[in-house]
C-alpha atoms as a PDB file:
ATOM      1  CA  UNK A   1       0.000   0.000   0.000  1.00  0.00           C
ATOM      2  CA  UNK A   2       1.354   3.431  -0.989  1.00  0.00           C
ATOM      3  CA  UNK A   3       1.265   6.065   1.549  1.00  0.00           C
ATOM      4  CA  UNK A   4       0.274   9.498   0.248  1.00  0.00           C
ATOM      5  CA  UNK A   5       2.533  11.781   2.031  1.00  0.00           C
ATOM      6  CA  UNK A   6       1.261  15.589   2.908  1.00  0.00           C
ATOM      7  CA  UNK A   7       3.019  18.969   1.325  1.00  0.00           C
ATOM      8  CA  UNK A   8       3.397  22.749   2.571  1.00  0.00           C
ATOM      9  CA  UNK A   9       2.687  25.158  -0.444  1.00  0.00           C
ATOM     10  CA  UNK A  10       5.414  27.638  -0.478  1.00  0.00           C
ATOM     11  CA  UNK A  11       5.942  30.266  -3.100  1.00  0.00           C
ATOM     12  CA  UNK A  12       4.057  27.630  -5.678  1.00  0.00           C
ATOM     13  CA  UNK A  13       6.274  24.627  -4.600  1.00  0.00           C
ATOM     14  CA  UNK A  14       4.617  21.495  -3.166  1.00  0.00           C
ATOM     15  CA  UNK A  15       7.196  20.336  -0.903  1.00  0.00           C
ATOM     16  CA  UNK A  16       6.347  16.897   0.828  1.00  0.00           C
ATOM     17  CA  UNK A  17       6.808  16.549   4.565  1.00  0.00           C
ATOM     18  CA  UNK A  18       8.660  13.568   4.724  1.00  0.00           C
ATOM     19  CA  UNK A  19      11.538  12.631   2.424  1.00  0.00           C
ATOM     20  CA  UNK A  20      14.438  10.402   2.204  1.00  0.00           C
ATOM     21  CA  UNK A  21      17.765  11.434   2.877  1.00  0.00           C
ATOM     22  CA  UNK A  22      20.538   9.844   1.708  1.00  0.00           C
ATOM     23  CA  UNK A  23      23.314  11.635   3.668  1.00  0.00           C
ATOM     24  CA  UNK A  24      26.479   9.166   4.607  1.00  0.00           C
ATOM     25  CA  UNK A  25      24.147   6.279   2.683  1.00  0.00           C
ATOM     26  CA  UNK A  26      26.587   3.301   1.639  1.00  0.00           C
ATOM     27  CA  UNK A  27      27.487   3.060  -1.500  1.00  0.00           C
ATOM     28  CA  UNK A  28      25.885   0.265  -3.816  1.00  0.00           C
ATOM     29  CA  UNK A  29      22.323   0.467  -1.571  1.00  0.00           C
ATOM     30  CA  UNK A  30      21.520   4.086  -2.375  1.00  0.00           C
ATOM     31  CA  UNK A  31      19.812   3.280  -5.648  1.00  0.00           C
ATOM     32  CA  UNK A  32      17.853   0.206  -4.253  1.00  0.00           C
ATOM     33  CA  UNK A  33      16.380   2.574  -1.242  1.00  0.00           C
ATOM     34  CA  UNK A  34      15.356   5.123  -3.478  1.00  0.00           C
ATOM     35  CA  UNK A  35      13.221   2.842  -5.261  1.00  0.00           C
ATOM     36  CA  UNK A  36      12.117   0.693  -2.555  1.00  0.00           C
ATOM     37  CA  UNK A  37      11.309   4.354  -1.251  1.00  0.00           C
ATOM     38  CA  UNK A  38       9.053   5.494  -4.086  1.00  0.00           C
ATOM     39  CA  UNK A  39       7.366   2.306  -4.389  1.00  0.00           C
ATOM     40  CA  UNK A  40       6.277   2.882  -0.691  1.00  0.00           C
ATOM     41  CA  UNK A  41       5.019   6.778  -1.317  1.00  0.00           C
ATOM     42  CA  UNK A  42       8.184   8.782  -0.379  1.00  0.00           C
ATOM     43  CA  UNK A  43       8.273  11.611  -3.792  1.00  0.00           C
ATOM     44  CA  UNK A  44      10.772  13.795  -1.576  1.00  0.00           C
ATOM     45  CA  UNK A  45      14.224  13.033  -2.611  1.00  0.00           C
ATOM     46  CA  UNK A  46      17.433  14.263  -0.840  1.00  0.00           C
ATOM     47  CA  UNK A  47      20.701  13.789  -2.090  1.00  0.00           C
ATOM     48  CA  UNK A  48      23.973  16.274  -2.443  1.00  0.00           C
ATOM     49  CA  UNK A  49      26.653  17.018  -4.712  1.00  0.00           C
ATOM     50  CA  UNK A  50      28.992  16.274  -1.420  1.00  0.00           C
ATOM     51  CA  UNK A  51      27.675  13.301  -0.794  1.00  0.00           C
ATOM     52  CA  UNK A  52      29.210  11.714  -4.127  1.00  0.00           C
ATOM     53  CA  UNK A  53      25.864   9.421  -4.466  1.00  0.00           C
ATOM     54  CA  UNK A  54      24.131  11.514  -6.974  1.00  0.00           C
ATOM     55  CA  UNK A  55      24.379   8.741  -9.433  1.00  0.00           C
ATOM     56  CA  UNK A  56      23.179   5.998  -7.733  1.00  0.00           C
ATOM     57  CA  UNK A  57      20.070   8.092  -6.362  1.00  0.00           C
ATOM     58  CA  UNK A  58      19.418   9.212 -10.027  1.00  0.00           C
ATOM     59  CA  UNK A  59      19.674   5.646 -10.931  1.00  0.00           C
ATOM     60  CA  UNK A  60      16.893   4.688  -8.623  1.00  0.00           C
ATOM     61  CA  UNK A  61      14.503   7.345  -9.849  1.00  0.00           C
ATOM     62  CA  UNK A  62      15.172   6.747 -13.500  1.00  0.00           C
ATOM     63  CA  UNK A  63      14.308   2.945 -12.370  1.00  0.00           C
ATOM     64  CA  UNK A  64      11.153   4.482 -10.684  1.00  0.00           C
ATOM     65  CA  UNK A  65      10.658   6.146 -14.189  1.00  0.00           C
ATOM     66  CA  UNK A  66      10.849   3.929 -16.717  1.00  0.00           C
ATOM     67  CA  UNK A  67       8.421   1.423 -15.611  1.00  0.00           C
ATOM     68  CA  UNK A  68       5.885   3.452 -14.757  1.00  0.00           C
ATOM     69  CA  UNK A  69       5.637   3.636 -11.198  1.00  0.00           C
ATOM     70  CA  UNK A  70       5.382   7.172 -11.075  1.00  0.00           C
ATOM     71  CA  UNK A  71       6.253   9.961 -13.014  1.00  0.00           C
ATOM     72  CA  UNK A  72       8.552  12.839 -13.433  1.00  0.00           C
ATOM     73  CA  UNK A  73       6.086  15.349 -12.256  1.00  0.00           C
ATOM     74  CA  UNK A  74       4.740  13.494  -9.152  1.00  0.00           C
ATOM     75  CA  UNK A  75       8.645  13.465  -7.338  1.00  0.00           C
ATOM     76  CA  UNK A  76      10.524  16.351  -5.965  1.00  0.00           C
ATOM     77  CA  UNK A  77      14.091  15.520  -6.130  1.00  0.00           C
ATOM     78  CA  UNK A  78      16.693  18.027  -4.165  1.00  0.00           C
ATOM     79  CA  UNK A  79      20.629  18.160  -4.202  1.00  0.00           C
ATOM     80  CA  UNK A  80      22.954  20.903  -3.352  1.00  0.00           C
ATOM     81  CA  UNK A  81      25.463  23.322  -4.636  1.00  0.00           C
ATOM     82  CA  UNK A  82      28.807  22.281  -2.594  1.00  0.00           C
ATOM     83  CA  UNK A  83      31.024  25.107  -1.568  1.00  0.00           C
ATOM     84  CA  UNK A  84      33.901  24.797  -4.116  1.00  0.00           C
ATOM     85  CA  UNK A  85      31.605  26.194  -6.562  1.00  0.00           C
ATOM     86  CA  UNK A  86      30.749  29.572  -4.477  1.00  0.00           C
ATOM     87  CA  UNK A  87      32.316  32.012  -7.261  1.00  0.00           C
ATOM     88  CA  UNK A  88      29.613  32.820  -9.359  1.00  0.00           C
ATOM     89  CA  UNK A  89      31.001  31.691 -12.586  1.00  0.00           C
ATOM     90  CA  UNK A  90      31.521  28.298 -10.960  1.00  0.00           C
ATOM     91  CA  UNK A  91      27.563  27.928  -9.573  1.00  0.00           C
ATOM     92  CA  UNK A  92      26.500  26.390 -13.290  1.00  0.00           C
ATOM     93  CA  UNK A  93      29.354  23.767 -13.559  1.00  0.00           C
ATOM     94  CA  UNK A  94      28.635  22.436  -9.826  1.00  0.00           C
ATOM     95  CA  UNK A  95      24.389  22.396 -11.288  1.00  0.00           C
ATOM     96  CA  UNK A  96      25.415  20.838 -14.414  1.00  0.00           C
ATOM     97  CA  UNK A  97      27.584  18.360 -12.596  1.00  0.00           C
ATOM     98  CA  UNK A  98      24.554  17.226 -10.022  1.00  0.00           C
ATOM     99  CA  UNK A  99      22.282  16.829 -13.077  1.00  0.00           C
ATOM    100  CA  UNK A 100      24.804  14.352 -15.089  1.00  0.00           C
ATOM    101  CA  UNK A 101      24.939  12.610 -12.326  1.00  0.00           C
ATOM    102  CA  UNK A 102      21.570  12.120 -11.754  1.00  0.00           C
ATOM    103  CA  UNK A 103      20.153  11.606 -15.258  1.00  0.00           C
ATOM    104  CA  UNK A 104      17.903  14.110 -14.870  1.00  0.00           C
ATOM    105  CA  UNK A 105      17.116  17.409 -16.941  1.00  0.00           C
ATOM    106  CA  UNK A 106      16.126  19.417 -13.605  1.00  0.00           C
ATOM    107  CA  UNK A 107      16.005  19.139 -10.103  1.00  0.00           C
ATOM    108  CA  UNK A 108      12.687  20.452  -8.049  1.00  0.00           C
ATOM    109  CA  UNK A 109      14.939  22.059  -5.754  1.00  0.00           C
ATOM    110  CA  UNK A 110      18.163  23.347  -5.418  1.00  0.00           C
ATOM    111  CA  UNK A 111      19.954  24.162  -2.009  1.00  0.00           C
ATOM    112  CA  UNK A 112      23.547  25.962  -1.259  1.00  0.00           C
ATOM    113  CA  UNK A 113      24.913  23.339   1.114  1.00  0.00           C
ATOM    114  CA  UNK A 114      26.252  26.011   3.301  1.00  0.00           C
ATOM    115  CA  UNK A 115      27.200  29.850   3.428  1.00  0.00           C
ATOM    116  CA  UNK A 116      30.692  29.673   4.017  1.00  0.00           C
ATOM    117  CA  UNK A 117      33.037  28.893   0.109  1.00  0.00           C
ATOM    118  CA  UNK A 118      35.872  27.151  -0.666  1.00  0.00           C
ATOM    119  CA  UNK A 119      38.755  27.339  -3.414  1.00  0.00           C
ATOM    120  CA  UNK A 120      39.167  23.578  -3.968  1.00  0.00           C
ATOM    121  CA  UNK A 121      40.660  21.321  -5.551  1.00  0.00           C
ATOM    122  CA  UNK A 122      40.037  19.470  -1.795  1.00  0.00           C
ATOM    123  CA  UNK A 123      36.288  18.909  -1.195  1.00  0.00           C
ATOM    124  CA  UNK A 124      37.269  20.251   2.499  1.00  0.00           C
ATOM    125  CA  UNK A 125      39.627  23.052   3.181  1.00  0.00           C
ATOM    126  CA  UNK A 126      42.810  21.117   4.688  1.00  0.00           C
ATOM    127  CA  UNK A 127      43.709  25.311   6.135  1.00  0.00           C
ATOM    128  CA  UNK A 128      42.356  29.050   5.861  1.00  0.00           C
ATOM    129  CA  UNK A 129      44.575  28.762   2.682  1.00  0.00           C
ATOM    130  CA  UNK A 130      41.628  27.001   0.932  1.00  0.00           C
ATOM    131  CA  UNK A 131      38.761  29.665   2.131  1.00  0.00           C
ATOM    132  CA  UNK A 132      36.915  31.356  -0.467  1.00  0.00           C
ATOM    133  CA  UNK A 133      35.684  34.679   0.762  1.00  0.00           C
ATOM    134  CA  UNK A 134      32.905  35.042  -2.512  1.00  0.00           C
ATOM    135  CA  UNK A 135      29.780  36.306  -0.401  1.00  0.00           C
ATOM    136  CA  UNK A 136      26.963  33.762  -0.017  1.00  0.00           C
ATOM    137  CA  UNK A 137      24.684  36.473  -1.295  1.00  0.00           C
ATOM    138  CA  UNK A 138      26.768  36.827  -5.121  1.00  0.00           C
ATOM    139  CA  UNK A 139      26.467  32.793  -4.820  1.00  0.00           C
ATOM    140  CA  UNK A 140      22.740  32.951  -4.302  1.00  0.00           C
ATOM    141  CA  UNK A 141      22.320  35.290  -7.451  1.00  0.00           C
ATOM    142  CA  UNK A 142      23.818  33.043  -9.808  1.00  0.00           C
ATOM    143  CA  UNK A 143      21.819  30.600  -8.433  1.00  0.00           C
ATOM    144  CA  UNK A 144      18.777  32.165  -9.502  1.00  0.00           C
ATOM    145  CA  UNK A 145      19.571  32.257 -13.005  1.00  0.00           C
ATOM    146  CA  UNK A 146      19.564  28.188 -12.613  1.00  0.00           C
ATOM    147  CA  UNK A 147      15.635  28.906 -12.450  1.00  0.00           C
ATOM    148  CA  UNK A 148      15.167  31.184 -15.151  1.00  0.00           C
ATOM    149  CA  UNK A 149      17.391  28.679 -17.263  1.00  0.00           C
ATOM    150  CA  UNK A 150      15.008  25.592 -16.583  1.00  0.00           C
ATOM    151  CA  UNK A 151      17.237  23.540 -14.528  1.00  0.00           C
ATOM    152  CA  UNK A 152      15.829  24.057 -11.005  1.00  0.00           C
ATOM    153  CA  UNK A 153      12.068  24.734 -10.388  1.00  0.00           C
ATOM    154  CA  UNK A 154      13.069  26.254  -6.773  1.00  0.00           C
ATOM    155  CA  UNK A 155      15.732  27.482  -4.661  1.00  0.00           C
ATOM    156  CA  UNK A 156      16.489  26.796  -0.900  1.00  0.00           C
ATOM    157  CA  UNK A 157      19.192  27.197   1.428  1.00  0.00           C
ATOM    158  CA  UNK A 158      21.004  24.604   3.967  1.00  0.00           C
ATOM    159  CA  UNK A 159      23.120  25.209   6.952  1.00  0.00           C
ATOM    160  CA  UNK A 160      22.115  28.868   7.772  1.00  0.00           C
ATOM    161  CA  UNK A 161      21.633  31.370  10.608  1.00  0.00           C
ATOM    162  CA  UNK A 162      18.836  33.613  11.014  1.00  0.00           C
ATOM    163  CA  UNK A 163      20.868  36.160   9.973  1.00  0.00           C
ATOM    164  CA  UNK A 164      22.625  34.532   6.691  1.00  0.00           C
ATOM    165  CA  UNK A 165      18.960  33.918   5.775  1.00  0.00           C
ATOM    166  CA  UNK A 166      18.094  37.190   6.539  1.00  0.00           C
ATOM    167  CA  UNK A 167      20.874  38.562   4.429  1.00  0.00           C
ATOM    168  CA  UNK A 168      19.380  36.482   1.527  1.00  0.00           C
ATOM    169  CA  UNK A 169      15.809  37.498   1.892  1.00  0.00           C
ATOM    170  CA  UNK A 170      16.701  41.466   1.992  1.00  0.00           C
ATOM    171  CA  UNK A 171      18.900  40.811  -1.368  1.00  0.00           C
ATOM    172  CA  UNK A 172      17.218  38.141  -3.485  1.00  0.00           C
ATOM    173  CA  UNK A 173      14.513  37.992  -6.679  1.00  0.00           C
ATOM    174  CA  UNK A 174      13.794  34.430  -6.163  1.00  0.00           C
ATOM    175  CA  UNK A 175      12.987  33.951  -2.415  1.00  0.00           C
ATOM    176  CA  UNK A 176      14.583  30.735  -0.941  1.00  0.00           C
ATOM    177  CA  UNK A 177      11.595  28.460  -0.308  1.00  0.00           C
ATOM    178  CA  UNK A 178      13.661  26.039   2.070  1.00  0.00           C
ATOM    179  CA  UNK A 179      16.112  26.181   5.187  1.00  0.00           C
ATOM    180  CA  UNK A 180      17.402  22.588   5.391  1.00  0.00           C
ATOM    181  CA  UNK A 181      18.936  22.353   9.140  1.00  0.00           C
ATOM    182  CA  UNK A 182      20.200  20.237  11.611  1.00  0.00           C
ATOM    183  CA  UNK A 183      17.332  19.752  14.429  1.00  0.00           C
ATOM    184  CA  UNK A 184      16.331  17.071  16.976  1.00  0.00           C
ATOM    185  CA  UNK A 185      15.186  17.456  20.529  1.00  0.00           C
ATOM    186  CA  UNK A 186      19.000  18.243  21.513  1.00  0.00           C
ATOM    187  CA  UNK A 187      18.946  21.033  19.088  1.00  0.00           C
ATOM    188  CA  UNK A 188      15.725  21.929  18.648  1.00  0.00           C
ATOM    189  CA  UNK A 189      16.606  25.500  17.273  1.00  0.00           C
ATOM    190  CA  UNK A 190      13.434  27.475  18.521  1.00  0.00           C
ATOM    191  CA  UNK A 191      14.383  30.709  17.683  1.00  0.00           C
ATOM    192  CA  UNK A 192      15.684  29.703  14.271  1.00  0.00           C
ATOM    193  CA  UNK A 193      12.198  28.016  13.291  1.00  0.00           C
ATOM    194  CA  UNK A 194      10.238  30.881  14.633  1.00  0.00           C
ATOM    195  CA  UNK A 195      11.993  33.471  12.591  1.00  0.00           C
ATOM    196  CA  UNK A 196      11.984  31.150   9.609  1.00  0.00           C
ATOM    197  CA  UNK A 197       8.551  30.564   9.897  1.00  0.00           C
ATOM    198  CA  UNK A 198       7.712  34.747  10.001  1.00  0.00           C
ATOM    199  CA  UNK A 199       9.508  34.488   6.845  1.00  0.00           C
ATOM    200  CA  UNK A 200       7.304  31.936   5.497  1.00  0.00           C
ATOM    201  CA  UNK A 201      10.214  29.784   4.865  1.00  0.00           C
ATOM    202  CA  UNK A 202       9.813  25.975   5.703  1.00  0.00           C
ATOM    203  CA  UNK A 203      12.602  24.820   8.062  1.00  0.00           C
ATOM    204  CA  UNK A 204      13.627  20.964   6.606  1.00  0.00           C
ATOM    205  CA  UNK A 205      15.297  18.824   9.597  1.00  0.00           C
ATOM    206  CA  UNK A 206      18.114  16.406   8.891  1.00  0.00           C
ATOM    207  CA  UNK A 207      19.363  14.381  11.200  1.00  0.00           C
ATOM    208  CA  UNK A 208      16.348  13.878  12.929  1.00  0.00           C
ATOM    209  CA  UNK A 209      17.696  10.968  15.046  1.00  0.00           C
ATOM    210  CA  UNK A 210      21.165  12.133  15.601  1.00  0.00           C
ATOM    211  CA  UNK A 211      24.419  11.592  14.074  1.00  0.00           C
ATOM    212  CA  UNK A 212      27.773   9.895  14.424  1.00  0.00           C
ATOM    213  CA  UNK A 213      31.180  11.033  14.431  1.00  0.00           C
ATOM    214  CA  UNK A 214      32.791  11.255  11.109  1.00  0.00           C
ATOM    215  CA  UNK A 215      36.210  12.271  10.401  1.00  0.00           C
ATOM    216  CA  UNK A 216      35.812  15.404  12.598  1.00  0.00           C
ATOM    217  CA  UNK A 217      33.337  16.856  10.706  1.00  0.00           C
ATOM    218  CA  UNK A 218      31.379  15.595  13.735  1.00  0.00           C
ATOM    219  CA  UNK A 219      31.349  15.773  17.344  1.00  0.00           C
ATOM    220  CA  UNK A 220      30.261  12.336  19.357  1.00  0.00           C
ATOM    221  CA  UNK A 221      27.241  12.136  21.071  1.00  0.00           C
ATOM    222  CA  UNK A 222      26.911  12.314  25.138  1.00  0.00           C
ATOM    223  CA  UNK A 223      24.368   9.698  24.317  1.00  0.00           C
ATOM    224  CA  UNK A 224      22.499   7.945  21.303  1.00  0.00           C
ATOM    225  CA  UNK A 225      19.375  10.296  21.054  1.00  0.00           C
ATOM    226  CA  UNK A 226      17.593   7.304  20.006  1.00  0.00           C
ATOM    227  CA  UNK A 227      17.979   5.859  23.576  1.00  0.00           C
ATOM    228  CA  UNK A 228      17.044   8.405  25.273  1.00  0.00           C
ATOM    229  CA  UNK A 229      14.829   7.739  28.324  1.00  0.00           C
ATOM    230  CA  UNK A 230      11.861  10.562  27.150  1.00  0.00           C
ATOM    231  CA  UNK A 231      12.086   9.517  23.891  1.00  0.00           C
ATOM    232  CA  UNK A 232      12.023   5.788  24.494  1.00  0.00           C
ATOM    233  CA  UNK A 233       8.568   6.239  26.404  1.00  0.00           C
ATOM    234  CA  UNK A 234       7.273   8.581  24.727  1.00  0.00           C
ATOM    235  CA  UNK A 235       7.380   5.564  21.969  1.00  0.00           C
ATOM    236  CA  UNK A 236       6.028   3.319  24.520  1.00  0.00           C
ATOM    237  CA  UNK A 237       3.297   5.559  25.746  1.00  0.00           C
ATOM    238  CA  UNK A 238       2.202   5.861  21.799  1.00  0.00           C
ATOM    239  CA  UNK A 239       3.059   2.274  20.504  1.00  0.00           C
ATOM    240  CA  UNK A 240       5.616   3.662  18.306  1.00  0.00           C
ATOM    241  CA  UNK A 241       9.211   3.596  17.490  1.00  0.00           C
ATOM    242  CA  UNK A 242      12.113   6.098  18.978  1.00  0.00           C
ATOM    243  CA  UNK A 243      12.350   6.874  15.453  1.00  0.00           C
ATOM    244  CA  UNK A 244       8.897   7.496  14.982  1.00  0.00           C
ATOM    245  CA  UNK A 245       8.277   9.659  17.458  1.00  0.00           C
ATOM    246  CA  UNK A 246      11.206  11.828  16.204  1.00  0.00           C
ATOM    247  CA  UNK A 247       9.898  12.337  12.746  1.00  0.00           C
ATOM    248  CA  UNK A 248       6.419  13.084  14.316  1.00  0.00           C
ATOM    249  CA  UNK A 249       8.417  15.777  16.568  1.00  0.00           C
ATOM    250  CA  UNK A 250       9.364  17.833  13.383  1.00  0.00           C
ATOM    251  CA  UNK A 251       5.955  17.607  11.642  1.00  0.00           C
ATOM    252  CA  UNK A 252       3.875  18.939  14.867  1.00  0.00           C
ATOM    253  CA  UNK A 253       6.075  21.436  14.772  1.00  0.00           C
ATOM    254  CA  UNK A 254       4.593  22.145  11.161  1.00  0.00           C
ATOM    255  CA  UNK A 255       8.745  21.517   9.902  1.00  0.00           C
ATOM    256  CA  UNK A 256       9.502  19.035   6.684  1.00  0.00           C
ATOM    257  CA  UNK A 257      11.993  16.187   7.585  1.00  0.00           C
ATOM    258  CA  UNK A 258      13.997  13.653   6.069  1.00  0.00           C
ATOM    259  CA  UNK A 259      14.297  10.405   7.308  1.00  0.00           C
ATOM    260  CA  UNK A 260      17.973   8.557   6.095  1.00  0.00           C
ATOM    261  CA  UNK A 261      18.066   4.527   5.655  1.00  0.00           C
ATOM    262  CA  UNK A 262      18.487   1.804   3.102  1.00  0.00           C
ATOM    263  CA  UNK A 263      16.986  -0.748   5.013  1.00  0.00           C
ATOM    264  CA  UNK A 264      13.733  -1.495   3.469  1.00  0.00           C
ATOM    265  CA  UNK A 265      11.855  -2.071   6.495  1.00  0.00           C
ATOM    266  CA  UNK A 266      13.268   0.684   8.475  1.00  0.00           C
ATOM    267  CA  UNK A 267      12.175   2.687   4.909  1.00  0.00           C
ATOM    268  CA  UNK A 268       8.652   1.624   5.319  1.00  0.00           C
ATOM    269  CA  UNK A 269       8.588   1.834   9.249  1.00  0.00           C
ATOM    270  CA  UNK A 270       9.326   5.932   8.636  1.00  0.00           C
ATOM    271  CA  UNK A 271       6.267   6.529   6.726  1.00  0.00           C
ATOM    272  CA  UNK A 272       4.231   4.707   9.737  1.00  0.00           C
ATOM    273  CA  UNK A 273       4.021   8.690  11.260  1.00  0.00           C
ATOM    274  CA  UNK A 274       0.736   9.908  10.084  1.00  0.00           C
ATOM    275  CA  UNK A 275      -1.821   7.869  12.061  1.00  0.00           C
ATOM    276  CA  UNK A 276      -0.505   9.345  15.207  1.00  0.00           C
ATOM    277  CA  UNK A 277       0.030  12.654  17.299  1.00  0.00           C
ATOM    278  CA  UNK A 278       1.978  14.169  19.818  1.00  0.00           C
ATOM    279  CA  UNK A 279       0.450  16.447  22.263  1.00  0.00           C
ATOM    280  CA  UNK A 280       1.671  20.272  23.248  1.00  0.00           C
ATOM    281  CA  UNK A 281       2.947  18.670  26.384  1.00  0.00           C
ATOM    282  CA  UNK A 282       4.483  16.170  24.661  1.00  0.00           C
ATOM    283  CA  UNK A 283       6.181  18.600  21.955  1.00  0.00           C
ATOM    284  CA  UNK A 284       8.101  20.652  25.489  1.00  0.00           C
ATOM    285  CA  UNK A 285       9.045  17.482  27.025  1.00  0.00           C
ATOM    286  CA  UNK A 286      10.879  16.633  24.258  1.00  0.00           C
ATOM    287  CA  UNK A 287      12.093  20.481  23.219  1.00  0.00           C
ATOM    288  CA  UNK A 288      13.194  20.211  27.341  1.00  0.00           C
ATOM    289  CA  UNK A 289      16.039  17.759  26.127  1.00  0.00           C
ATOM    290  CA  UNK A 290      17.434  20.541  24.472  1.00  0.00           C
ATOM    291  CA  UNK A 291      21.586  20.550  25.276  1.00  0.00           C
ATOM    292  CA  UNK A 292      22.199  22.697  22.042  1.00  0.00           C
ATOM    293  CA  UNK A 293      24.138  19.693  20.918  1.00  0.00           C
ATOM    294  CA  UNK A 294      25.187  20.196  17.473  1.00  0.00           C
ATOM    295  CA  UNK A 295      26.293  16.953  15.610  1.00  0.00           C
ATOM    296  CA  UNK A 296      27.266  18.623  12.700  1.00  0.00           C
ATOM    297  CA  UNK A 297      29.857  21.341  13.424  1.00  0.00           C
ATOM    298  CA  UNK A 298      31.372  22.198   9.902  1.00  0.00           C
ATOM    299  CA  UNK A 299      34.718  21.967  11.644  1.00  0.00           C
ATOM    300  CA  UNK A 300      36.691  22.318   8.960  1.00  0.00           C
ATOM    301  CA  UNK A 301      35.390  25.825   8.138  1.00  0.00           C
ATOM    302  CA  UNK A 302      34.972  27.706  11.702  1.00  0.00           C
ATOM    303  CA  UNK A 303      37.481  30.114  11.121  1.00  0.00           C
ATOM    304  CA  UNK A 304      35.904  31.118   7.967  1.00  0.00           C
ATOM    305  CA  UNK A 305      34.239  35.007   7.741  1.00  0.00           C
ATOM    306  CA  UNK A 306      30.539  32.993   7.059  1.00  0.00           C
ATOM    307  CA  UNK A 307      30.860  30.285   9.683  1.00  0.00           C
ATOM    308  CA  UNK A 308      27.372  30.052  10.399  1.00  0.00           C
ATOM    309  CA  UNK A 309      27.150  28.287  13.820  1.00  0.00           C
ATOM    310  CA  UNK A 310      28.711  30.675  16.092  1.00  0.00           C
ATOM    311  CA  UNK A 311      26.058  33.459  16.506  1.00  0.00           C
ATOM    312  CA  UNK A 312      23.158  30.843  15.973  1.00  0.00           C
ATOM    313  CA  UNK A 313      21.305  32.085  19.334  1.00  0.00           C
ATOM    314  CA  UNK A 314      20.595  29.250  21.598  1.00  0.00           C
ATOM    315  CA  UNK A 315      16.976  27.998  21.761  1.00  0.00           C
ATOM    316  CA  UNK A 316      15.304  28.322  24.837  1.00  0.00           C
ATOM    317  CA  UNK A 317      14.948  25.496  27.018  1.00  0.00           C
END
C-alpha cells in the first residue's frame, strides 16, 4: 500500500513533509532505497553534490521512471550546490555536474549546502589557505539564473543562521523556499524556526535521530538520542518507534523532515508517522532535552568570515 505523504505550499512549490535522505548512505544500496522508497510513497528526494551518491540516487529514480511507477512530475528531487563552486562563474558547472549525475534534466529544488566557500581542488579546506571569501549572497544570485534557465524549479538554502537567511531574503529575486537544518530534541533551534517561519520559509530537519562522528566533521554524542529515556517512552506511551516519534516531533512542529536509511523495512517503518500525534505537552518534554548539541559542526570551516554556527542564538529550554 502506498502512503500518500502531505506537502506545505510555499511560493508555488509542493514540498512533501517527509523525504528520504541519503546523507552518509553506503554506496551500492543508495539506488535500491530510493526505489524501494518510491514504491512505498516517499516523492521527496534528498541527495547532495557532497555526498558523491548523486548517481546511484538518479539511478533509482530513473528505475522508478521507466516502468511506470510514477512519473517525473509526481517526485521532488533536491541536491545541493557544494562550496567549491561559491564564485559565481563556478555555480553552473557544480548544477550541471549534479544533473549528469543524476540523469535528470532538472532538479525540483536546489539548495547551497552552506554559506561559508571554498577554493578547492580538496572537497574540504585542509587550512584558511583554501577559504573562499565570494559572499553567499553573489552565490545565491547566480543561483537564480539556474531557475530562469530551466534547470531548477526552486531554490532553498542549507546550513544557515537567522541572519545569513536574513541577508538572503533582503537581497534576493527568487525567495529561498527552504532552510534545510540540523534539528532534533538536543537542538531543537526554537528561535531559528520561529523566525523562519515569520519568513514563510519551511525549516527541513536532517538528522532527525542524531548523528555519528565522522572524520571530525562531527562531534560524538553524550548519548544515542535514540535511547534516550523521554524519547524511548514517549514511543512506549504511543506504541511507536524512537524513530517514529522523532519524525512526528518535526511535523507537529509544522517543519519538513527527512528520514535517512536503506533498510527497506526501516524505509517503510518511517512513513508509519501519520496515524498518530503528539500532544503540546508532549512537543516541550521533548524540546526540554534541548543541550544545544550540534552533531554537525562544519569543523573544517569555523574560522571562515561565514561560519554560520557561532552566533546561531541558543533555543530556549
Amino acid at each position: 500500500m502506498t502512503v500518500n505523504i502531505p506537502t506545505i505550499l510555499r511560493s508555488g512549490v509542493r514540498l512533501p513533509i517527509l523525504g528520504l535522505g541519503t546523507w552518509k548512505s553506503k554506496p551500492n544500496e543508495v539506488a535500491t532505497a530510493v526505489r524501494v522508497a518510491i514504491n512505498a510513497g516517499y516523492r521527496h528526494i534528498d541527495t547532495a553534490w557532497l555526498y558523491g551518491n548523486e548517481a546511484e540516487v538518479g539511478q533509482g529514480v530513473r528505475d522508478a521512471l521507466s516502468d511506470g511507477t510514477v512519473k517525473r512530475r509526481d517526485l521532488f528531487i533536491v541536491t545541493k550546490l557544494w562550496s567549491t563552486f561559491h564564485r559565481p562563474e563556478d555555480v553552473k558547472l557544480g548544477m550541471s555536474d549534479s544533473l549528469d549525475k543524476l540523469g535528470l534534466d532538472y532538479v525540483d529544488m536546489y539548495l547551497m549546502h552552506g554559506p561559508p566557500g571554498f577554493k578547492g581542488p580538496n572537497i574540504r579546506p585542509t587550512s584558511e589557505s583554501d577559504y573562499d571569501d565570494t559572499d553567499y549572497v553573489d552565490t545565491w544570485k547566480a543561483m537564480e539564473s539556474l531557475v530562469d534557465e530551466g534547470l531548477t524549479r526552486s531554490l532553498g538554502l542549507s546550513n544557515f543562521n537567522s541572519r545569513q537567511v536574513d541577508r538572503v531574503l533582503h537581497d534576493c529575486r527568487i525567495k529561498p523556499v527552504v532552510n534545510q537544518v540540523e534539528l532534533h530534541p538536543y537542538l531543537p533551534q526554537l528561535d531559528l524556526i520561529k523566525y523562519c517561519q515569520s519568513k514563510d520559509v519551511i525549516l527541513t530537519a536532517y538528522s532527525p535521530f542524531g548523528s555519528t562522528p565522522d572524520g571530525g566533521n562531527y562531534i560524538s554524542s553524550e548519548s544515542r538520542l535514540l535511547e534516550d529515556p523521554v524519547v524511548v517512552a514517549m514511543g512506549k506511551k504511543y506504541e511507536k518507534t524512537p524513530a517514529q516519534v522523532l519524525l512526528r516531533y518535526h511535523l507537529e512542529r509544522g517543519l519538513s523532515v527527512l528520514a535517512k536509511s536503506v533498510t527497506p523495512a526501516r524505509i517503510l517503518q518511517n512513513l508509519e508517522v501519520f496515524d498518530f500525534s503528539l500532544t503540546e505537552d508532549d512537543i516541550n518534554k521533548l524540546n526540554s532535552l534541548n543541550r544545544n548539541h550540534r552533531y554537525v559542526t562544519w569543523e573544517y570551516s569555523r574560522s571562515h568570515k561565514y561560519y554560520p554556527f557561532d552566533d546561531q542564538p541558543r533555543s530556549a529550554q
